[in-house]
C-alpha atoms as a PDB file:
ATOM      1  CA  UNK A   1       0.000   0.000   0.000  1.00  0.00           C
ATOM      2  CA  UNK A   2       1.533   3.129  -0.816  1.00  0.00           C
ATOM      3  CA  UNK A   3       2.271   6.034   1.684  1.00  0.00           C
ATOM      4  CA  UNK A   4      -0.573   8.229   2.720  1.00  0.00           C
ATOM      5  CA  UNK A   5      -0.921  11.856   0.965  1.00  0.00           C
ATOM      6  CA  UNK A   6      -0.167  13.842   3.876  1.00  0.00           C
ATOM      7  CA  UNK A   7      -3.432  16.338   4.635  1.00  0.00           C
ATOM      8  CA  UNK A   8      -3.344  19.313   2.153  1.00  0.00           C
ATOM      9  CA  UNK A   9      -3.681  21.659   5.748  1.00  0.00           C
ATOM     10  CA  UNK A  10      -1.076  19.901   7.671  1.00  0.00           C
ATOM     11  CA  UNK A  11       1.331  22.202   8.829  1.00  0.00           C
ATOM     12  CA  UNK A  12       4.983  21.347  10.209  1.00  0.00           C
ATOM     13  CA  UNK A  13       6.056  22.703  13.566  1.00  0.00           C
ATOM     14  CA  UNK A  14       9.711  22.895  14.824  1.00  0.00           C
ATOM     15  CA  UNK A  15      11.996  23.428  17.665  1.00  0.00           C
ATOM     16  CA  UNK A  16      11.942  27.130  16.482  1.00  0.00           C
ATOM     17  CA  UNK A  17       7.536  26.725  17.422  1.00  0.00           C
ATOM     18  CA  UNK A  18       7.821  24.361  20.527  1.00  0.00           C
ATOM     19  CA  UNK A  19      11.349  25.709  22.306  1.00  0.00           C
ATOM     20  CA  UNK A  20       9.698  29.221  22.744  1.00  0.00           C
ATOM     21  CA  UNK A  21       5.950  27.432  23.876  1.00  0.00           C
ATOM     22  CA  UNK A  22       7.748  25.192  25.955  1.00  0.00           C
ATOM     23  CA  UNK A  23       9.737  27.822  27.640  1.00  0.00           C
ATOM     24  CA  UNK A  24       6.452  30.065  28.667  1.00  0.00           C
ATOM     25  CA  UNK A  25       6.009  26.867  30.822  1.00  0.00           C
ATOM     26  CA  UNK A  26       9.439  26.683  32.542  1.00  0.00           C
ATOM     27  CA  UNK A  27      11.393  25.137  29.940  1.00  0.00           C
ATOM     28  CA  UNK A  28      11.794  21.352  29.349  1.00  0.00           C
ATOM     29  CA  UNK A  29      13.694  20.606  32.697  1.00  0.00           C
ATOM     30  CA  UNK A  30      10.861  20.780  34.459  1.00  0.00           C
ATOM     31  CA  UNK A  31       8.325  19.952  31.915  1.00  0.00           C
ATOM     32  CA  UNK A  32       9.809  16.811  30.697  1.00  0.00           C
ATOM     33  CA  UNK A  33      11.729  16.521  27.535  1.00  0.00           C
ATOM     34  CA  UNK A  34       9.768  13.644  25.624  1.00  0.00           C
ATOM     35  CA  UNK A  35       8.027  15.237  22.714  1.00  0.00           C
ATOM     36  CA  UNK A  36       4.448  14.040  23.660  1.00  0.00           C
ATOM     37  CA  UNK A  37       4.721  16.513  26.702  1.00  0.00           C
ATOM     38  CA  UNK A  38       6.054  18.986  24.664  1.00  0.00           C
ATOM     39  CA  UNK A  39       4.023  18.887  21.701  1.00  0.00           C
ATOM     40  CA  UNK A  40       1.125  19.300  24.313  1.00  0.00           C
ATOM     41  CA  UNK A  41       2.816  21.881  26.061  1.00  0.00           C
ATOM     42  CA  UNK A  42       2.909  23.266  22.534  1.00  0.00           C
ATOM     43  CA  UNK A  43      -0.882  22.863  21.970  1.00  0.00           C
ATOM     44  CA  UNK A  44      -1.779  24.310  25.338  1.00  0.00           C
ATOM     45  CA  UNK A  45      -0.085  27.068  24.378  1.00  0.00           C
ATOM     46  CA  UNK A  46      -0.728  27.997  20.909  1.00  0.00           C
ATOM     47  CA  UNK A  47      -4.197  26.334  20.279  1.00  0.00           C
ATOM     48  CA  UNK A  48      -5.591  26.410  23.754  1.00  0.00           C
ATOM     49  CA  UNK A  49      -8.314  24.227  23.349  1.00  0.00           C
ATOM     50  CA  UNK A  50     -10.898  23.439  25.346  1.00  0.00           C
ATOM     51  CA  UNK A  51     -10.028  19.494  25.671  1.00  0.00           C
ATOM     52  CA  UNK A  52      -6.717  18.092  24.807  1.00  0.00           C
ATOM     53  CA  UNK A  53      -7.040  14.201  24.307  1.00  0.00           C
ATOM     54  CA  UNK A  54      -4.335  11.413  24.733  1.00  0.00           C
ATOM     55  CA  UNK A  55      -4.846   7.916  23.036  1.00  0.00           C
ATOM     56  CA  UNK A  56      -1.749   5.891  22.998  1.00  0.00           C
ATOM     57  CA  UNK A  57       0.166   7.506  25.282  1.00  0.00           C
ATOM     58  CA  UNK A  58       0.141   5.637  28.435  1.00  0.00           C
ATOM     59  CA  UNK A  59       3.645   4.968  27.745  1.00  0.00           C
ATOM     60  CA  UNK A  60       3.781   1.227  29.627  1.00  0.00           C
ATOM     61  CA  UNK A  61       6.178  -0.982  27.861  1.00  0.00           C
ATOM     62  CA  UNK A  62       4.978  -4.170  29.482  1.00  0.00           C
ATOM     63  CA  UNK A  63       4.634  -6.247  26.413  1.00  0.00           C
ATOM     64  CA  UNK A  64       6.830  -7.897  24.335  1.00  0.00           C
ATOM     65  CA  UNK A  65       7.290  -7.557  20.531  1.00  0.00           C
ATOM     66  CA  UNK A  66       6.212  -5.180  17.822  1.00  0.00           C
ATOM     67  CA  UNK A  67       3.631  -3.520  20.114  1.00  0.00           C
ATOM     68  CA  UNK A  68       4.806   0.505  19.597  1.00  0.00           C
ATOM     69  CA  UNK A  69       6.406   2.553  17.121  1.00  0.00           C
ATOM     70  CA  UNK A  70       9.308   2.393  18.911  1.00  0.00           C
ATOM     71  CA  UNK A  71       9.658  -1.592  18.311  1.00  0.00           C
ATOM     72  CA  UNK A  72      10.266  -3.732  21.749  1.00  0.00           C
ATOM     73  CA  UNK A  73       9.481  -1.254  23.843  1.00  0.00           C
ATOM     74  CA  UNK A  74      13.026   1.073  24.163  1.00  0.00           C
ATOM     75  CA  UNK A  75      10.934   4.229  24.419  1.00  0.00           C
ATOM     76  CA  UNK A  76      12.354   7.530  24.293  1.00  0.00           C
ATOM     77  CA  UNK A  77      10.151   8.558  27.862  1.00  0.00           C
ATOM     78  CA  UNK A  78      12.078   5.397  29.685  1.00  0.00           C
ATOM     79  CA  UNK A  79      15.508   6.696  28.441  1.00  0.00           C
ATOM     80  CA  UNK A  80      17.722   7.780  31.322  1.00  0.00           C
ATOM     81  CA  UNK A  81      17.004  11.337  31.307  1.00  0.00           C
ATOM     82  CA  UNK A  82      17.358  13.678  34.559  1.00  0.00           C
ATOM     83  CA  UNK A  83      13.876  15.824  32.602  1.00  0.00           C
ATOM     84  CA  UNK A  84      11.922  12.296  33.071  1.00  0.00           C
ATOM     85  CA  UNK A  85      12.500  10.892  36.268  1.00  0.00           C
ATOM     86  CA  UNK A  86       8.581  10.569  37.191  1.00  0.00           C
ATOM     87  CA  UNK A  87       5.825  10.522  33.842  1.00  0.00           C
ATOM     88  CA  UNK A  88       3.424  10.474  36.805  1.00  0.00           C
ATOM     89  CA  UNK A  89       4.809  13.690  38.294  1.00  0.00           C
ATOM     90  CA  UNK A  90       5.380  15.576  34.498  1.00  0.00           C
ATOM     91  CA  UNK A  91       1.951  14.631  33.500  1.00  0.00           C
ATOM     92  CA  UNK A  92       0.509  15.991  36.883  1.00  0.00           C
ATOM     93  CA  UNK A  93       2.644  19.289  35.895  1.00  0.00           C
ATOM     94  CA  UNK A  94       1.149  19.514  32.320  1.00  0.00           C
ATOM     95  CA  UNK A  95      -2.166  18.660  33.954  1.00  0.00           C
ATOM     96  CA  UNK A  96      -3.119  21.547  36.860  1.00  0.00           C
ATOM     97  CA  UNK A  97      -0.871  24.242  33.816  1.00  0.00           C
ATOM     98  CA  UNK A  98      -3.086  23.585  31.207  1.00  0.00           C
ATOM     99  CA  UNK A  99      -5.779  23.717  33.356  1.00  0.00           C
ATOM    100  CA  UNK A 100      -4.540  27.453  34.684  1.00  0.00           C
ATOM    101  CA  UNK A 101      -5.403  28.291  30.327  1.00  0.00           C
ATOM    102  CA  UNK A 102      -9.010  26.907  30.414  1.00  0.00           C
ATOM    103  CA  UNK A 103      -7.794  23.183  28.887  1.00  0.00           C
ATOM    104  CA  UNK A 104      -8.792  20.180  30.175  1.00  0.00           C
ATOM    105  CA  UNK A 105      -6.005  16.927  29.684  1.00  0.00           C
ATOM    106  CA  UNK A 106      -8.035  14.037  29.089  1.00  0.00           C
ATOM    107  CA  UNK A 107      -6.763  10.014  28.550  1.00  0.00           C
ATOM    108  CA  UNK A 108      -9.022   8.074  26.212  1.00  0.00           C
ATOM    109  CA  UNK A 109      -7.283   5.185  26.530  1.00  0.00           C
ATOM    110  CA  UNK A 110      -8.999   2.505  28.470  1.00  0.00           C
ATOM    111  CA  UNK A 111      -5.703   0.029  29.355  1.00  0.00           C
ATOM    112  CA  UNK A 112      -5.565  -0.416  32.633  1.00  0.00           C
ATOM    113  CA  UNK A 113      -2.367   1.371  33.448  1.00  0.00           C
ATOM    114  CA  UNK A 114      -1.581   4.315  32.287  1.00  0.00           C
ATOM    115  CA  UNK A 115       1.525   6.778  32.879  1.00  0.00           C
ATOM    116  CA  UNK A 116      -0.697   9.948  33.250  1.00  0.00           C
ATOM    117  CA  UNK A 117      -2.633  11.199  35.728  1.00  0.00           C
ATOM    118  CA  UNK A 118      -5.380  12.557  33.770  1.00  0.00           C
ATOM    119  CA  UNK A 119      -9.371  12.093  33.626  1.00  0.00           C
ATOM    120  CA  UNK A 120     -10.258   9.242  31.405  1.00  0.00           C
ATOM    121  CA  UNK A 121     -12.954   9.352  28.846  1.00  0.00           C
ATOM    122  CA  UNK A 122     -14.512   7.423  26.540  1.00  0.00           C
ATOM    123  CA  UNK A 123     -15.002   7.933  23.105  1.00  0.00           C
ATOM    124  CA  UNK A 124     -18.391   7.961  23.210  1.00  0.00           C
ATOM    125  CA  UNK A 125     -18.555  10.288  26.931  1.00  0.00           C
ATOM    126  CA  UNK A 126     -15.989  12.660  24.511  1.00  0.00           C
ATOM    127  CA  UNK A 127     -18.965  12.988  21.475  1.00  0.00           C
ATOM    128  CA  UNK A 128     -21.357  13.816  24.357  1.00  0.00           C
ATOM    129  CA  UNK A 129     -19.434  16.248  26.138  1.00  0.00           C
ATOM    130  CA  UNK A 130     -21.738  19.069  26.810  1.00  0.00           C
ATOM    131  CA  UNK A 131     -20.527  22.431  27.960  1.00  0.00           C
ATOM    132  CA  UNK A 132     -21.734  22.212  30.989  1.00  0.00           C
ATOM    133  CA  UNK A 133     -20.085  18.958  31.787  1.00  0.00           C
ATOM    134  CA  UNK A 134     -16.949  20.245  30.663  1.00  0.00           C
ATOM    135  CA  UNK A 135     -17.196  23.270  32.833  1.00  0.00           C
ATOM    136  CA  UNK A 136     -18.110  20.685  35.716  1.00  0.00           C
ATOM    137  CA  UNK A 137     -14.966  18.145  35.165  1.00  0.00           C
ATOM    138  CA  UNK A 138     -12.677  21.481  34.915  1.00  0.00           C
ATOM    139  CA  UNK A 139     -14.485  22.430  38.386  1.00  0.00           C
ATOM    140  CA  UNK A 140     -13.977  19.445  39.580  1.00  0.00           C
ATOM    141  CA  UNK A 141     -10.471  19.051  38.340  1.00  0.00           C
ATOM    142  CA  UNK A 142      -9.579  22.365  40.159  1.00  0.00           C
ATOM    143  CA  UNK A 143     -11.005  21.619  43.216  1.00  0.00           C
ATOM    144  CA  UNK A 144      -8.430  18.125  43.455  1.00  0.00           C
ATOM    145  CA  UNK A 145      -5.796  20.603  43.100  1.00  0.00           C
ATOM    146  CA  UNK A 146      -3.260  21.586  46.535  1.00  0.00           C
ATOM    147  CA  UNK A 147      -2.900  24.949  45.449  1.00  0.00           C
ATOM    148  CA  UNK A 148       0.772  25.300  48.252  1.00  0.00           C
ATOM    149  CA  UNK A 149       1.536  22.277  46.747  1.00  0.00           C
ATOM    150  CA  UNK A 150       1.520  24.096  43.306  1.00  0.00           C
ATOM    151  CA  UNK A 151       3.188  27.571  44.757  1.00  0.00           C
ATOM    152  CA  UNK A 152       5.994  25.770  46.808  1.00  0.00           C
ATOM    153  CA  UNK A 153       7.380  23.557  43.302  1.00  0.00           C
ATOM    154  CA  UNK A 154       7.126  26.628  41.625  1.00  0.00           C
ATOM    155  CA  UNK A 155       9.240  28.445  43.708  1.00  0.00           C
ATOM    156  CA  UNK A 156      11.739  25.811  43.703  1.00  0.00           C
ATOM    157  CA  UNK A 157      12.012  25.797  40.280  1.00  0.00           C
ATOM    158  CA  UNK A 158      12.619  29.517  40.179  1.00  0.00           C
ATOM    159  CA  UNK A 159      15.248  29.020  42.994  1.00  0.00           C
ATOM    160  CA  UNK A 160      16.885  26.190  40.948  1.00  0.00           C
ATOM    161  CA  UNK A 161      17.056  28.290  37.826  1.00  0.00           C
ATOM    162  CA  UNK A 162      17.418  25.218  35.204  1.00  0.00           C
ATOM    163  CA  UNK A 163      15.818  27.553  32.516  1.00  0.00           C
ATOM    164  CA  UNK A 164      17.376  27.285  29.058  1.00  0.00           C
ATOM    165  CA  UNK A 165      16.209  29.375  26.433  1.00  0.00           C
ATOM    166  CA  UNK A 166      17.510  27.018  23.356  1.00  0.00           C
ATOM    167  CA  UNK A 167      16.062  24.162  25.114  1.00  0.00           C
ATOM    168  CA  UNK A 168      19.660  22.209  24.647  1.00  0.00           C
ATOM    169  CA  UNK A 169      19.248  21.074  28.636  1.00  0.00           C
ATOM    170  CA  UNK A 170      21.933  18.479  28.059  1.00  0.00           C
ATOM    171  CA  UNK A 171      24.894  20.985  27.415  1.00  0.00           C
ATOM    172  CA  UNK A 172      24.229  21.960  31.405  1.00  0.00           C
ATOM    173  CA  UNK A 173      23.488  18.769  32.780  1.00  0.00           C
ATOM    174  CA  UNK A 174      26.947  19.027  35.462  1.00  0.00           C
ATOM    175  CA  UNK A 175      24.461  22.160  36.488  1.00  0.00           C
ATOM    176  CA  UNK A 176      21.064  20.294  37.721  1.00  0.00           C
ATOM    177  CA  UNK A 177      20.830  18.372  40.320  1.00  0.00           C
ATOM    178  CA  UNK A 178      18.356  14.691  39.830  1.00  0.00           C
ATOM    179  CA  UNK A 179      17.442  14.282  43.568  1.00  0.00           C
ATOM    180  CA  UNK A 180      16.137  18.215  43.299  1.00  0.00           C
ATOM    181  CA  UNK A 181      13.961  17.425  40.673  1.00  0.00           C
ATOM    182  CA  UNK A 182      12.855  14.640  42.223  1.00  0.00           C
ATOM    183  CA  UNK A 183      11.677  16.791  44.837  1.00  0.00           C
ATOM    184  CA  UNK A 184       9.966  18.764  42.497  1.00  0.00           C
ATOM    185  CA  UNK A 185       8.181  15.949  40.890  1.00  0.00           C
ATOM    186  CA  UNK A 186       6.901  14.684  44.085  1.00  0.00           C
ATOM    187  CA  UNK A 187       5.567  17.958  44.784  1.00  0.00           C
ATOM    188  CA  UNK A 188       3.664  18.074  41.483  1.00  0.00           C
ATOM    189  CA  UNK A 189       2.188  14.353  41.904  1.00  0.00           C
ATOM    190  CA  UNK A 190       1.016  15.428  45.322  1.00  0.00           C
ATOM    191  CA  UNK A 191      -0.594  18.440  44.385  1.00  0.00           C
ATOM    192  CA  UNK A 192      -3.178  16.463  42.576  1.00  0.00           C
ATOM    193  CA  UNK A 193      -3.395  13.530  45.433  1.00  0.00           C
ATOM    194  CA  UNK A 194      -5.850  12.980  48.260  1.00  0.00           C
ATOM    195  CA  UNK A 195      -5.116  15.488  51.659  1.00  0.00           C
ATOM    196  CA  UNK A 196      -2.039  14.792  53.257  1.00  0.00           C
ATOM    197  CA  UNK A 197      -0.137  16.984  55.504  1.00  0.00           C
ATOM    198  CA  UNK A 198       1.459  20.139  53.227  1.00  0.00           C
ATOM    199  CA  UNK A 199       5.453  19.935  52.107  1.00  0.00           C
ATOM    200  CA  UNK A 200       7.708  21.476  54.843  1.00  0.00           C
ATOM    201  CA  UNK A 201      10.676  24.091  54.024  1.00  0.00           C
ATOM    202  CA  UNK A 202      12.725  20.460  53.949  1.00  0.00           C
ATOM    203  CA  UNK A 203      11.955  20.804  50.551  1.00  0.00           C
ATOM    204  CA  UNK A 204      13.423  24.382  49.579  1.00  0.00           C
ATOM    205  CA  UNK A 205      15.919  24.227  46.688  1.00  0.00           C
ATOM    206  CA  UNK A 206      17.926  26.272  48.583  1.00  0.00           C
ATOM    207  CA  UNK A 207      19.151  23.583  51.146  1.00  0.00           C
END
């Protein structure tokens, strides 16, 4: 079968679209280099739609053989990167700032495990989607949020500093530190977990 005419209004974005979107965000250190963050990250900030659907991207590499586009499973979001130490954690990130621009992150996938954090849908609960229940899961969505949770990762990133404006993170990696990111990311899952008792200044990039 021969190769597909691409669509006649498909447009190509490049680093020179998604480094500056990316950056209004924090920059890919803490928004996780692996292009389906990004290119959402991109989305959020150029489209800003309403919903933003996932479908095969729970990115579990559980099964053997031919199962992804990236063969047996050697995905780029499992590579040893400081950026992706927790998909939970990045996709929590992506999650409550998309919200913050009126977008909802949604998972349509219906696999049991899945690497975000998201709301899942169907596809038939996405063709019914009413206003109103949109309005409702972003109210809902919103209300799940731990709003110090939020402030207290953000001001550790702006402590840290890992901002680079071409995006090339990996010519400064002898300047980030993993175990404070890892901080950060368990700041950003937790912000969207059940009540716990709030982070303590044990957690401040400065220490």
């Amino acid at each position: 079968m021969p190769p597909l005419e691409p669509l006649r209004q498909a447009e190509i974005f490049s680093a020179a679209h998604y480094v500056p979107a990316q950056n209004t965000f924090g920059g890919f250190v803490y928004a996780g280099a692996t292009m389906s963050l990004t290119a959402a990250y991109w989305a959020v900030h150029s489209q800003r739609p309403d919903v933003l659907a996932f479908l095969g991207c729970d990115m579990i590499y559980d099964t053997a053989g031919d199962t992804h586009f990236y063969g047996i499973g050697r995905a780029d979001p499992l590579r040893d990167d400081v950026t992706l130490q927790s998909l939970e954690a990045k996709s929590a990130r992506l999650l409550i700032h998309a919200l913050r621009r009126g977008t909802l992150c949604i998972n349509l996938s219906d696999l049991p495990q899945s690497r975000l954090v998201f709301p899942r849908l169907s596809f038939e609960e996405l063709r019914l989607l009413s206003p109103e229940r949109l309005a409702g899961m972003k109210m809902d969505a919103r209300a799940g949020i731990h709003q110090h949770r939020v402030e207290v990762a953000e001001q550790i990133e702006r402590e840290l500093g890992y901002f680079y404006e071409d995006g090339m993170y990996w010519n400064h990696l002898d300047e980030i530190d993993r175990a404070q990111l890892a901080d950060i990311d368990r700041l950003w899952i937790s912000a969207i977990g059940p009540p716990a008792a709030e982070p303590t200044e044990e957690c401040s990039a400065a220490e």
